[in-house]
N, C-alpha and C. Protein backbone atom coordinates (compact mmCIF):
# COMPACT_ATOMS: atom_id res chain seq x y z
N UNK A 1 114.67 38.83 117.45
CA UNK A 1 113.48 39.55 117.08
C UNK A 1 112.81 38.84 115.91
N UNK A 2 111.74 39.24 115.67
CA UNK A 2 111.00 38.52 114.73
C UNK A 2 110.51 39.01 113.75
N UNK A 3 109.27 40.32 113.98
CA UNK A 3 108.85 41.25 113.03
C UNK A 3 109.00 42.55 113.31
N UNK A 4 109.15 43.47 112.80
CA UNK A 4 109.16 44.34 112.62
C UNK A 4 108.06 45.42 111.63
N UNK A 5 107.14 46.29 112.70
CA UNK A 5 106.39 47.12 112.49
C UNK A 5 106.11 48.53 112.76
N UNK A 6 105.65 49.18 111.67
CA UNK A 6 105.60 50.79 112.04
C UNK A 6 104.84 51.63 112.11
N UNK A 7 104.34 52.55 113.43
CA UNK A 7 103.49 52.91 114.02
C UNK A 7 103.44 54.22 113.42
N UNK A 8 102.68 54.87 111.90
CA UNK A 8 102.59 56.03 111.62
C UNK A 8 101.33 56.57 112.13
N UNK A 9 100.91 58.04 112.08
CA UNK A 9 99.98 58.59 112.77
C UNK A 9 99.02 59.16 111.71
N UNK A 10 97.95 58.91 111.35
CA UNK A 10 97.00 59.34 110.55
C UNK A 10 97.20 60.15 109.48
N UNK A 11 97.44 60.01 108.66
CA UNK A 11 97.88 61.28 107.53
C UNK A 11 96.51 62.32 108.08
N UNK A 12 97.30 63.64 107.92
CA UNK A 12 96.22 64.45 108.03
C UNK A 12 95.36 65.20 109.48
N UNK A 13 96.16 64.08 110.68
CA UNK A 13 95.21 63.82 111.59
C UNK A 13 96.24 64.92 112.39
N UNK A 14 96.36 66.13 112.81
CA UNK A 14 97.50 66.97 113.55
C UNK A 14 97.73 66.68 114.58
N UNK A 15 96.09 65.92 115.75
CA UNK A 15 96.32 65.61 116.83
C UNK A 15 97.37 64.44 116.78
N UNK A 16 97.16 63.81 116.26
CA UNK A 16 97.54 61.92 116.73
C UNK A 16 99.56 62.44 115.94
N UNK A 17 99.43 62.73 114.93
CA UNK A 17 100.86 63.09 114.61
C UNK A 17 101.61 64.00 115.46
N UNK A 18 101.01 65.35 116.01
CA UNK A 18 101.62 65.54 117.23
C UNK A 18 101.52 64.22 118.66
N UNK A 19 100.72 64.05 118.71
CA UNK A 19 100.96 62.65 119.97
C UNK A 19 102.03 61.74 119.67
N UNK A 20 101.93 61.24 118.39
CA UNK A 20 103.01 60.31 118.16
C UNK A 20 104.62 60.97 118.55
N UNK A 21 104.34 62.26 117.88
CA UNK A 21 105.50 62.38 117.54
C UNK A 21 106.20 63.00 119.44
N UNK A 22 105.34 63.35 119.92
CA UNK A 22 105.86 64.12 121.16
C UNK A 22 106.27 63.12 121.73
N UNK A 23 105.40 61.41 122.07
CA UNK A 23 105.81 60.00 122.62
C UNK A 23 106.87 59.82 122.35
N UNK A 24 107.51 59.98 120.85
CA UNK A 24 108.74 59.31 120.25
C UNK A 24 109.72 59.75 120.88
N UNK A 25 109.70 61.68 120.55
CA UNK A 25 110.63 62.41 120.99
C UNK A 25 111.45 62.15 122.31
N UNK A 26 110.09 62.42 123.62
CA UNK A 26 109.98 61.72 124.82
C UNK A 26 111.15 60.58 124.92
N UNK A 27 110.67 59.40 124.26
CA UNK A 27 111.03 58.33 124.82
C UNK A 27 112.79 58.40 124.41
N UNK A 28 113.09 59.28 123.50
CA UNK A 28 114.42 59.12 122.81
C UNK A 28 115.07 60.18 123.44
N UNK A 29 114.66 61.18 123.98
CA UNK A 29 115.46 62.05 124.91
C UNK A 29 115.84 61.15 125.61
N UNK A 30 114.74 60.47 126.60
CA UNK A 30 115.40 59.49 127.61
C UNK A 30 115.45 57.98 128.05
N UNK A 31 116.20 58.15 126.32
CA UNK A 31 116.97 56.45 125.87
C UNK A 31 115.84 55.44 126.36
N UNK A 32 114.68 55.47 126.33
CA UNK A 32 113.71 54.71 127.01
C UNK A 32 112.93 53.97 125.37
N UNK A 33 112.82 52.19 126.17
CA UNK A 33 111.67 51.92 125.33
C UNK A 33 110.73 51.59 126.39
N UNK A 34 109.17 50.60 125.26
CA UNK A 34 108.32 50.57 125.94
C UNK A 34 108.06 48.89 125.67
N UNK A 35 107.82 48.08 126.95
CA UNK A 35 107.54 46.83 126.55
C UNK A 35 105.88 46.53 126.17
N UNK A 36 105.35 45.80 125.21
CA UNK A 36 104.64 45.79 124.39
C UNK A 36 103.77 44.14 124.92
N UNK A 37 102.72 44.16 125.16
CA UNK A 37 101.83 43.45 125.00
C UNK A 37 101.08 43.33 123.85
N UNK A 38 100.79 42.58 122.76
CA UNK A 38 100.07 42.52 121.65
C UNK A 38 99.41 41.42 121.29
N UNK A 39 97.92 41.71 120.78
CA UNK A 39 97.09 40.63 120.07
C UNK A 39 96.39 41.46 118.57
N UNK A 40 96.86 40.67 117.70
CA UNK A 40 96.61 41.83 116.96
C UNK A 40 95.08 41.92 116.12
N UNK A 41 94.56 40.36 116.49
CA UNK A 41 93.38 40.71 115.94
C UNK A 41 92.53 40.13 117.27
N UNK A 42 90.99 40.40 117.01
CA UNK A 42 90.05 39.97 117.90
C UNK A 42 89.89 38.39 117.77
N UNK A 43 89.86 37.49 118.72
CA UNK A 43 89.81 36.53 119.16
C UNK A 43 91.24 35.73 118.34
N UNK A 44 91.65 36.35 118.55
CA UNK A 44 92.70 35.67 118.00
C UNK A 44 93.92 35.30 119.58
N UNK A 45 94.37 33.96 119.78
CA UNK A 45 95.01 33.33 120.87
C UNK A 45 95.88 33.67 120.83
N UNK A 46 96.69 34.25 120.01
CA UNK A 46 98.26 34.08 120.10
C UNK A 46 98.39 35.57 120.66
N UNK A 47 99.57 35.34 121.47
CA UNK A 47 99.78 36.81 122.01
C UNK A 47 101.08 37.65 121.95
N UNK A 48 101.63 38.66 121.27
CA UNK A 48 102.78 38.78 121.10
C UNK A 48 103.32 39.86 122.37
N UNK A 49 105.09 39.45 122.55
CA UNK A 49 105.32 40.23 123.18
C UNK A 49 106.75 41.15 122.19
N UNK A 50 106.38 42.76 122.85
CA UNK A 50 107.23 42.95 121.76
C UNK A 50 108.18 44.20 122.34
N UNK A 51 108.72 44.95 122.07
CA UNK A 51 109.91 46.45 122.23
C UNK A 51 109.20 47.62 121.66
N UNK A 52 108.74 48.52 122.21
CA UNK A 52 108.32 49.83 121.49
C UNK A 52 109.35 50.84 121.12
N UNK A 53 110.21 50.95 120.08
CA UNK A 53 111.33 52.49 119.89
C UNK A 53 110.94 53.38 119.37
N UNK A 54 111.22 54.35 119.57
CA UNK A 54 111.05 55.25 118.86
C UNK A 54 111.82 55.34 117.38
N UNK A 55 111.52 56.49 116.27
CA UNK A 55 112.46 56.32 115.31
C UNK A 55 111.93 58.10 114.77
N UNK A 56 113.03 58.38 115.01
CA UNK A 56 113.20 60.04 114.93
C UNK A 56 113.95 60.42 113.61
N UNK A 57 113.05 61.50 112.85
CA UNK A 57 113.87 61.89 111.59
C UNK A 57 114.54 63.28 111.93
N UNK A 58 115.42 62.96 111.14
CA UNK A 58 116.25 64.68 110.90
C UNK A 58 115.92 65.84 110.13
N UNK A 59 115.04 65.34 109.47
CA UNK A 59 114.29 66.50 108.00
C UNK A 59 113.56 67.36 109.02
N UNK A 60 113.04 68.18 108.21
CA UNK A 60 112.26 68.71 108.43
C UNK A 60 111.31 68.14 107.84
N UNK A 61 109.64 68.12 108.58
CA UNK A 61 108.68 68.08 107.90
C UNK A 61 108.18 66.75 107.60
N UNK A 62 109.26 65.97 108.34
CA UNK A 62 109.22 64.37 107.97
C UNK A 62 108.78 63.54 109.88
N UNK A 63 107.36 62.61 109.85
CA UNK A 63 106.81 62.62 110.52
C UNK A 63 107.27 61.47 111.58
N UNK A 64 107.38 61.68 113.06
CA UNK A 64 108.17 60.79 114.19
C UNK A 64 107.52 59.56 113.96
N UNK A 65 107.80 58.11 113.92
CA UNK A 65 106.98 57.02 114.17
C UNK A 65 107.93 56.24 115.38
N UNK A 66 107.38 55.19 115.51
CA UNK A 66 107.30 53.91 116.17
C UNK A 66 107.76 52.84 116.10
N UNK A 67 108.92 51.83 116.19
CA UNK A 67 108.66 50.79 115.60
C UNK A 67 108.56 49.74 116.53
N UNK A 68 107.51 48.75 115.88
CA UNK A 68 107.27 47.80 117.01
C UNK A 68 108.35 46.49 116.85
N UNK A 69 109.24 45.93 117.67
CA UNK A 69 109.40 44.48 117.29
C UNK A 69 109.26 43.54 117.98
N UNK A 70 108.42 42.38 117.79
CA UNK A 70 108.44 41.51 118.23
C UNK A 70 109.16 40.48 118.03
N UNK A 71 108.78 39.82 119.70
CA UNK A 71 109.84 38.61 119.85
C UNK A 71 109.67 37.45 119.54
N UNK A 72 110.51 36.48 119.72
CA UNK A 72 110.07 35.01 119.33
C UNK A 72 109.72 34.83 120.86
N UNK A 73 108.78 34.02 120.46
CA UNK A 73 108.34 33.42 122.08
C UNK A 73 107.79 31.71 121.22
C-alpha cells in the first residue's frame, strides 16, 4: 500500500454523515470492501488505484469514516 486517506463527512452536514456512516456500517456488516478508481485532481494523468474500508467507532457520538488506500502501481 502506499497512502493512506480519510473519507470524513461534512461537519454539520446530517445528510452526508448519515450516508457515510450507513455505507461504512453496510460494508462492515458484510466484511466487504470497495475497489477504488482515483484521479485526484482535474487533468491530472496519473491514475490511482486503491481499497475502500470502512472504519467504525465504538463511542458514541463519534462519526463512521472511510479509509482510502492506495496502491503502488
Amino acid at each position: 500500500m502506499k497512502d493512506v486517506f480519510s473519507f470524513v463527512p461534512e461537519p454539520g452536514n446530517t445528510k452526508a454523515v448519515a450516508a457515510v456512516s450507513a455505507l461504512a456500517r453496510a460494508m462492515s456488516e458484510m466484511n466487504k470492501v470497495a475497489i477504488l478508481r482515483c484521479v485526484w485532481r482535474q487533468g491530472q494523468g496519473n491514475v490511482a488505484l486503491g481499497v475502500l474500508t470502512p472504519n467504525i467507532s465504538s463511542a458514541k457520538n463519534v462519526v463512521c469514516t472511510l479509509f482510502t488506500h492506495t496502491l503502488y502501481l
